[in-house]
Protein backbone atom coordinates (compact mmCIF):
# COMPACT_ATOMS: atom_id res chain seq x y z
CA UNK A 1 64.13 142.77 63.46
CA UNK A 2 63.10 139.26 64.21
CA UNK A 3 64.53 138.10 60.97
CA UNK A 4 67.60 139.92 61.70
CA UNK A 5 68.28 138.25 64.67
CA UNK A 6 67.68 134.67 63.23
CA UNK A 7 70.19 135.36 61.10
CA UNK A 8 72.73 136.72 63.50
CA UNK A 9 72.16 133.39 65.18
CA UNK A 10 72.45 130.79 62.59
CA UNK A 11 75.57 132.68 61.62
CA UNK A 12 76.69 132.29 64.83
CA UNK A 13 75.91 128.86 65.09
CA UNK A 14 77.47 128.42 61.40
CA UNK A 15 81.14 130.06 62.96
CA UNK A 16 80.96 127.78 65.76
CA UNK A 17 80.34 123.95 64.01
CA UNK A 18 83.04 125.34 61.79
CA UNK A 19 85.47 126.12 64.72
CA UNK A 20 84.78 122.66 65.73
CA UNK A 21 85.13 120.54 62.36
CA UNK A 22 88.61 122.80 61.95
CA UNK A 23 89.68 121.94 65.53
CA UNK A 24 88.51 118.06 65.74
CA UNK A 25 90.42 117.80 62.28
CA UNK A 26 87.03 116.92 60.29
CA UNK A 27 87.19 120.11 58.37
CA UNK A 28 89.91 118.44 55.92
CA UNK A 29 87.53 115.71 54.76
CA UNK A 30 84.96 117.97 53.66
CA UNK A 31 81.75 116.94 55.54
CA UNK A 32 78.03 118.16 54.57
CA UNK A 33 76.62 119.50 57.56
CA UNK A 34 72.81 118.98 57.62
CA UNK A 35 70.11 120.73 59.83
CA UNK A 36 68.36 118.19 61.22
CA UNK A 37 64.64 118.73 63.47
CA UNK A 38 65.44 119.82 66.88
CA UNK A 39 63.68 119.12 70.18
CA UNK A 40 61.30 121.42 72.84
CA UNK A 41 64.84 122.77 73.84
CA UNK A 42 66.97 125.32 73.02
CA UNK A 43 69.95 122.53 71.53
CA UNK A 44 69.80 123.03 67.66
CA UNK A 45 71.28 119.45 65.65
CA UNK A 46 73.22 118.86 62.80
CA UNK A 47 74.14 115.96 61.20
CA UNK A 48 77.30 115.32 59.69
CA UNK A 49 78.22 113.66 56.74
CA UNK A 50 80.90 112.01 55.85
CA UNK A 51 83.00 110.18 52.99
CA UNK A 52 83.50 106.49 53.68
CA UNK A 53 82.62 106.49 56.91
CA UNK A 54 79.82 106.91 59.71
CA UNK A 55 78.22 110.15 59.82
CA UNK A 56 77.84 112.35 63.48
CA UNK A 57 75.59 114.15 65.18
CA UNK A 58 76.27 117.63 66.76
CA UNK A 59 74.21 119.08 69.39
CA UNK A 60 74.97 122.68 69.53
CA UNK A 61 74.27 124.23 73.04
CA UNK A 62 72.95 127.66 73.40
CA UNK A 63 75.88 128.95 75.49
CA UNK A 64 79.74 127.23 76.07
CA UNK A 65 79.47 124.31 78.57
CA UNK A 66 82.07 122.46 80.81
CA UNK A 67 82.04 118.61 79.95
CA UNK A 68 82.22 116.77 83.31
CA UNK A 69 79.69 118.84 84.84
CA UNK A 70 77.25 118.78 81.86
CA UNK A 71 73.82 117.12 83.04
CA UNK A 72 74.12 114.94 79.70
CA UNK A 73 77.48 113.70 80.23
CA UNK A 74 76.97 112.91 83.94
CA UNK A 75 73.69 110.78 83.20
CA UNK A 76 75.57 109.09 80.20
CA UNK A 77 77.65 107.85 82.45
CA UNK A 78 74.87 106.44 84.57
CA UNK A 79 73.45 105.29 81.92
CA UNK A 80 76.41 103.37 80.42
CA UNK A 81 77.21 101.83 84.12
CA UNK A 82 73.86 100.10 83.74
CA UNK A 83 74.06 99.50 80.75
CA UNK A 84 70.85 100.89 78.70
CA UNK A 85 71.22 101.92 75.25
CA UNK A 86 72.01 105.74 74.30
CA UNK A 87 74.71 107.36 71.88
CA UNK A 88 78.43 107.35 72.51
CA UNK A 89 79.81 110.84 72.78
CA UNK A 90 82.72 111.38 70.37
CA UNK A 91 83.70 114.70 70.83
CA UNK A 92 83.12 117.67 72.74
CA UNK A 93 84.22 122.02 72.02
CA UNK A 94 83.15 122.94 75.07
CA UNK A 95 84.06 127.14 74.50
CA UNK A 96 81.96 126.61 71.26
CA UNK A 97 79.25 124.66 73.18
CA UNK A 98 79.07 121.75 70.78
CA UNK A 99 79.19 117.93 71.97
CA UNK A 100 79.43 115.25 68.86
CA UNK A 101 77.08 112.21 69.33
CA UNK A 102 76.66 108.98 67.85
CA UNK A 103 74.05 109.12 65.17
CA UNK A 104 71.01 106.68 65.49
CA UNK A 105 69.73 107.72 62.25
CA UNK A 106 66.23 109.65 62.41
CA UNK A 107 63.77 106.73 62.82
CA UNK A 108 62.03 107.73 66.35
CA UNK A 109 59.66 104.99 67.91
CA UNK A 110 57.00 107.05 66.68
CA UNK A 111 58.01 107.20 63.01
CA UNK A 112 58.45 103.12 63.20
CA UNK A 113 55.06 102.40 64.16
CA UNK A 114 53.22 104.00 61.29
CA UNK A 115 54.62 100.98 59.24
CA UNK A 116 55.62 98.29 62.03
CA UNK A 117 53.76 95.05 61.98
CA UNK A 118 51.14 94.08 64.75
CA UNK A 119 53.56 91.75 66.08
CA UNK A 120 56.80 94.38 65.65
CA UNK A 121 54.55 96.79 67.50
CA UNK A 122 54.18 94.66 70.21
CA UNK A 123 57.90 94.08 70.61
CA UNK A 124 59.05 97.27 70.52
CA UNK A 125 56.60 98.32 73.27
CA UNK A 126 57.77 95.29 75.39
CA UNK A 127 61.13 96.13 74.89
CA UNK A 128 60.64 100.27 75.75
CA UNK A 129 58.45 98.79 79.21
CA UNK A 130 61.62 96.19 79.88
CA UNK A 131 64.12 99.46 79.97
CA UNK A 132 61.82 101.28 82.03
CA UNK A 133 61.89 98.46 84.69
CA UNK A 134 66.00 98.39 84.08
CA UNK A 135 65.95 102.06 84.29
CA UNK A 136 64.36 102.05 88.25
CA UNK A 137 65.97 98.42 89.48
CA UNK A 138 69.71 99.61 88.16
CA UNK A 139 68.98 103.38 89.59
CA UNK A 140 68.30 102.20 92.24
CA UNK A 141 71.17 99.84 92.84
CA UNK A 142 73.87 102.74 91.44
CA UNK A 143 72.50 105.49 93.28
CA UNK A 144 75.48 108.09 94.30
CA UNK A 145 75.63 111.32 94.60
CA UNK A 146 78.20 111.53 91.94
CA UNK A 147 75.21 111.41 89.84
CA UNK A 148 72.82 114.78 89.55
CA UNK A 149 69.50 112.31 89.51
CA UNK A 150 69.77 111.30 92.72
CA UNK A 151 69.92 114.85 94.01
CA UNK A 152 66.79 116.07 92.57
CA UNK A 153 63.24 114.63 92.30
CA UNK A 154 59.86 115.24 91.33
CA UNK A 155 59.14 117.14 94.78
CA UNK A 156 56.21 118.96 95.59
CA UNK A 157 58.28 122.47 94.20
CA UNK A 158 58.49 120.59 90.77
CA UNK A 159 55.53 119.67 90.24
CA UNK A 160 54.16 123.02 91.53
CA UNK A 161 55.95 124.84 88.76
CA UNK A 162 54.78 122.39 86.47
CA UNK A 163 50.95 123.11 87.57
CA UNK A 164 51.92 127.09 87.14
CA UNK A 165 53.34 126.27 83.96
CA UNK A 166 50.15 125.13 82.81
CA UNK A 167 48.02 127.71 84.41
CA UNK A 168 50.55 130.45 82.87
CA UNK A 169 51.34 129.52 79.19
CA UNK A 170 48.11 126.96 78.45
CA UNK A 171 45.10 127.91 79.97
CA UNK A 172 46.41 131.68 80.12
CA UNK A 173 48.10 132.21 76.77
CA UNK A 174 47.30 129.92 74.51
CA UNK A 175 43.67 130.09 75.74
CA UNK A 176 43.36 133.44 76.48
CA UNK A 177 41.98 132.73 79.66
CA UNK A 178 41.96 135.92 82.49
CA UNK A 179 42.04 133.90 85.76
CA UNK A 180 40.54 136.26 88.91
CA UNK A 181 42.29 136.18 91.90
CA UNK A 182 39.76 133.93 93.34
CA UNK A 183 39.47 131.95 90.27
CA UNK A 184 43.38 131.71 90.11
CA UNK A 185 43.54 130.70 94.20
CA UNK A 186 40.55 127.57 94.06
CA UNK A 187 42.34 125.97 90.84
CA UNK A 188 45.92 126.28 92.55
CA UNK A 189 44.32 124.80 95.89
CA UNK A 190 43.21 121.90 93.57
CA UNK A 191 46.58 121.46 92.35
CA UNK A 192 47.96 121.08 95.40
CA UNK A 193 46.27 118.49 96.46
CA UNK A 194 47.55 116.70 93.31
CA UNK A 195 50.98 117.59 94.22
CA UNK A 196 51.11 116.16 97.41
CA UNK A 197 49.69 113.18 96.60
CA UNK A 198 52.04 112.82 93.88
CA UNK A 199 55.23 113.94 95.53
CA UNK A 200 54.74 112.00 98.48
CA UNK A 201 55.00 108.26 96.23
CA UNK A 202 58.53 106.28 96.84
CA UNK A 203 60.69 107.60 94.49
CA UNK A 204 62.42 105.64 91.57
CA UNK A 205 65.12 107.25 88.72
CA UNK A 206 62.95 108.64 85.56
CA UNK A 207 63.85 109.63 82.77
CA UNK A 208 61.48 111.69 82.73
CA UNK A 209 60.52 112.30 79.18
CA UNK A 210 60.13 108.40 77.88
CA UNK A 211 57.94 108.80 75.00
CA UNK A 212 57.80 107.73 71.43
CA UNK A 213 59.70 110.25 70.31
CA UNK A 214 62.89 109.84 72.31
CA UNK A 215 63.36 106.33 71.71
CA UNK A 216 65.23 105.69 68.71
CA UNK A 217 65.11 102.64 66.81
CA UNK A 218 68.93 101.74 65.22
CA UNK A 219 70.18 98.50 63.93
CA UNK A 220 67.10 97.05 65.01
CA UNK A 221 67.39 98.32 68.81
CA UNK A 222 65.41 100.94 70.83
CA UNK A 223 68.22 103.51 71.85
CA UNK A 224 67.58 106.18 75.22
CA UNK A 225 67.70 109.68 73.81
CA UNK A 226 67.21 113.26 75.76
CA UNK A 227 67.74 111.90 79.03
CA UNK A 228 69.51 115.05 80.55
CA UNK A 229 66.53 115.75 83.00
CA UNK A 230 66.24 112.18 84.35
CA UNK A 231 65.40 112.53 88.06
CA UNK A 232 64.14 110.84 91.01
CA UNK A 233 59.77 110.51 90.99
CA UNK A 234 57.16 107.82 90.74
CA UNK A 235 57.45 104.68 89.40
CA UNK A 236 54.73 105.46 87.70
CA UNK A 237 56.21 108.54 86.01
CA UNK A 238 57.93 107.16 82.86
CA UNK A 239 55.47 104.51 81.67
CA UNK A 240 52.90 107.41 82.13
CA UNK A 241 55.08 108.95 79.41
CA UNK A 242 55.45 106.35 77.36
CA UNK A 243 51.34 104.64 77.48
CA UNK A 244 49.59 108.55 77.65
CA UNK A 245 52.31 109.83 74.93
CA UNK A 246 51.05 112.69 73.41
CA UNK A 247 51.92 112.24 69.96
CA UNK A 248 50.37 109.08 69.32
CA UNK A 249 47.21 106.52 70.58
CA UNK A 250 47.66 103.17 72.31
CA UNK A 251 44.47 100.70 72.59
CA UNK A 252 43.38 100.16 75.66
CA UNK A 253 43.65 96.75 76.06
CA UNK A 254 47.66 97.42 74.73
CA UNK A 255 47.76 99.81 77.62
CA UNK A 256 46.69 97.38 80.10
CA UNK A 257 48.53 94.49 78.70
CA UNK A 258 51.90 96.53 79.12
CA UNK A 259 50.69 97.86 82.34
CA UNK A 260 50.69 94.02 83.55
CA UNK A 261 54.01 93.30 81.82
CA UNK A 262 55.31 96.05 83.65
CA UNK A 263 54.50 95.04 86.84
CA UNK A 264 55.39 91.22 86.09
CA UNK A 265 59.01 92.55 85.50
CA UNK A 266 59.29 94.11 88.78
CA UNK A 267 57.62 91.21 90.56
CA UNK A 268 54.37 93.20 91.84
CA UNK A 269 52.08 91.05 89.59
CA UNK A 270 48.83 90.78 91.67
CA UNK A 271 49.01 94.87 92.17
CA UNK A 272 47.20 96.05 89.49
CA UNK A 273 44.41 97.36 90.57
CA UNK A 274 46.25 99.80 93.13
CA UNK A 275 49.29 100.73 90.38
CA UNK A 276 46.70 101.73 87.73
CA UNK A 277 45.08 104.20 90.40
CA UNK A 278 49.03 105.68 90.89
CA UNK A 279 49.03 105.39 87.14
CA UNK A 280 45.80 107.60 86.11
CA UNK A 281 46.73 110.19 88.80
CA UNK A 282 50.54 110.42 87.27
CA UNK A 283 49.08 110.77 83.73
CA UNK A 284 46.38 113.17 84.93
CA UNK A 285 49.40 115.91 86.30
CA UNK A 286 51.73 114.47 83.65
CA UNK A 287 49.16 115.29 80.15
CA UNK A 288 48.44 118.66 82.13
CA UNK A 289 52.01 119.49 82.33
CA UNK A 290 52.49 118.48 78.81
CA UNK A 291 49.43 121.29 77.78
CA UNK A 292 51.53 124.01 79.38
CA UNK A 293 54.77 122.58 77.41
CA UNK A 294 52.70 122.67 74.15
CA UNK A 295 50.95 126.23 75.05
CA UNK A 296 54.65 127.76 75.68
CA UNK A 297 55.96 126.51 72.18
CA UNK A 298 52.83 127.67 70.32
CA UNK A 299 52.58 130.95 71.95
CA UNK A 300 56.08 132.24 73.61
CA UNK A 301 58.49 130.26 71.09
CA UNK A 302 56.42 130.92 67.99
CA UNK A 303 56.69 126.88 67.13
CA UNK A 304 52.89 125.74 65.54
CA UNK A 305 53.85 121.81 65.56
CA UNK A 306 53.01 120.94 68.66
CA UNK A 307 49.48 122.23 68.24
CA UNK A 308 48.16 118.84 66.53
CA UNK A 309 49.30 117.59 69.81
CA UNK A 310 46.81 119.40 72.17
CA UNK A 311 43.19 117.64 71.69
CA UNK A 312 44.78 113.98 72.03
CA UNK A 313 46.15 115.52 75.71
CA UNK A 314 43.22 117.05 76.13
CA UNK A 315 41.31 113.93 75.66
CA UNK A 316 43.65 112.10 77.68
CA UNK A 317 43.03 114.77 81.03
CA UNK A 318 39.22 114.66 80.19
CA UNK A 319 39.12 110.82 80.88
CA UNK A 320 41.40 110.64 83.73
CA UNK A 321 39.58 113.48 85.71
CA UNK A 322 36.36 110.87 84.89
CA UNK A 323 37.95 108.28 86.17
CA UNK A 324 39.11 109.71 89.49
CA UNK A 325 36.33 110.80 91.70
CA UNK A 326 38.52 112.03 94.23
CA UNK A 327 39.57 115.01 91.52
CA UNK A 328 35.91 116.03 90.98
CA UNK A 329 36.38 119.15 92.34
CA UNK A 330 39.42 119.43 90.07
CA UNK A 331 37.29 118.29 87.47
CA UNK A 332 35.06 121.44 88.34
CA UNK A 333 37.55 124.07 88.20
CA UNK A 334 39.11 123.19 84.98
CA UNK A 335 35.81 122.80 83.65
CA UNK A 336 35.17 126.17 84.12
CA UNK A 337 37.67 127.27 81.92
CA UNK A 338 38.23 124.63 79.37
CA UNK A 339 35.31 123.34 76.75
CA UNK A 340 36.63 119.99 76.26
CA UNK A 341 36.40 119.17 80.07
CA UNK A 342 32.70 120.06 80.32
């Protein structure tokens, strides 16, 4: 049955690229169409190729979209006001729920590294840092309600459901863990406290999944990728992404370094002490959120590659919790329920 309906769908999916290369007038030159590695979403990709000329990129949506109210479009355009790197759009079926991209070729930040130089590692993590800092002083400068950031944040709702999300597909599926009622109501009251803290910080536009893997590197440039959910949060939130990424290690004293970089491009040099507090706390609800993302794909989307992913999080939680004695009790409830932490 399962297999039946996979292939229902990628015949589906076949009909509609075909509807668009027919319609955009690409059919006629005969492109390859190539399945390429999709995201944690439900968008699948294809890359097409082309005689004599640059090849394209078509994100196929699950269900038909309208153009100038799609989240992506309307944060391109943010984007390109500021300007930060991302892909052009070339085309768009909306009925057939494809949009045609740029393509930035398929080496990630994260791909790069694993042969980058010391010193070309350094760079690129300057430059990712630099377009956080454009990201928050040019959001905040453009900020309009034209834009859907600016009308949604990291509130204490969010980040709520994000704590739930954990709780529900992480510590309860993946896990196997049978919360009782009491159990259940002393880890949420822990949570909240998190929350709050958290969704009471000035808020800043985020991208609000900067990591390693959504940074593209093309014609030797970092390009923005996936930045449909940016939002308003922390200014903490995206470097959190980008220094505690889950899918690869940063030294310490790299962390720091970029840390003070960070700070030295927003002219709060001298602040360190009190942003790295903000910073742990972020990355301590931020890793824990990512554990629920990675629990849902293993367990309710049937998708094993994110499981390498889990004890570098884990890791990442263990040593924030040590670090902040104000979670102790935190500490203590997750401990309860999760080896690593103990």
């Amino acid at each position: 049955m399962m297999i039946e309906k996979r292939q229902k769908e990628t015949a589906e999916i076949r009909d509609r690229i075909e509807g668009y290369l027919k319609r955009s007038g690409l059919a006629s030159r005969a492109p390859r169409v190539v399945p390429l590695t999709g995201d944690a979403s439900d968008r699948r990709y294809f890359r097409l190729l082309l005689p004599d000329t640059a090849s394209i990129v078509l994100s196929v949506h699950s269900v038909a979209f309208e153009f100038d109210t799609l989240p992506f479009v309307n944060v391109a355009r943010l984007f390109a006001e500021m300007p930060v790197p991302i892909p052009r759009v070339i085309g768009h079926a909306d009925d057939l729920g494809v949009l045609a991209l740029e393509d930035l070729g398929d080496v990630t930040l994260q791909a790069h590294l694993g042969a980058a130089t010391p010193a070309e590692h350094a760079a690129l993590y300057r430059q990712s840092v630099a377009l956080i800092a454009t990201l928050q002083r040019r959001g905040m400068e453009l900020s309009s309600p034209r834009y859907l950031p600016y009308s949604i944040a990291f509130d204490v709702e969010k980040l709520t459901w994000e704590m739930d999300f954990f709780i529900r597909h992480f510590l309860e599926a993946y896990r196997g863990v049978t919360l009782t009622p009491a159990a259940g109501e002393a880890l949420r009251a822990e949570f909240a406290l998190l929350v709050e803290l958290l969704a009471s910080e000035p808020r800043v536009l985020c991208h609000r999944d900067y990591h390693s893997r959504n940074l593209m590197l093309h014609d030797g440039r970092l390009y923005i990728i996936d930045f449909q959910d940016a939002r308003m949060g922390p200014d903490t939130y995206d470097l959190v992404s980008l220094l505690r990424d889950s899918y690869l290690d940063l030294a310490e004293n790299t962390v720091d370094e970029l840390i003070a970089y960070f700070l030295a491009l927003k002219g709060s040099a001298g602040a360190d002490e009190e942003f790295r507090r903000r910073f742990d706390i972020m990355a301590l609800q931020r890793n824990l959120k990512a554990l629920g993302t990675f629990g849902y794909q293993t367990t309710s989307r049937r998708n094993p590659v994110y499981i390498q992913y889990i004890p570098r999080t884990l890791r990442y939680v263990r040593t924030n919790l040590a670090r902040l004695p104000e979670f102790e009790a935190l500490r203590d409830e997750l401990s309860r329920h999760i080896d690593e932490f103990r």
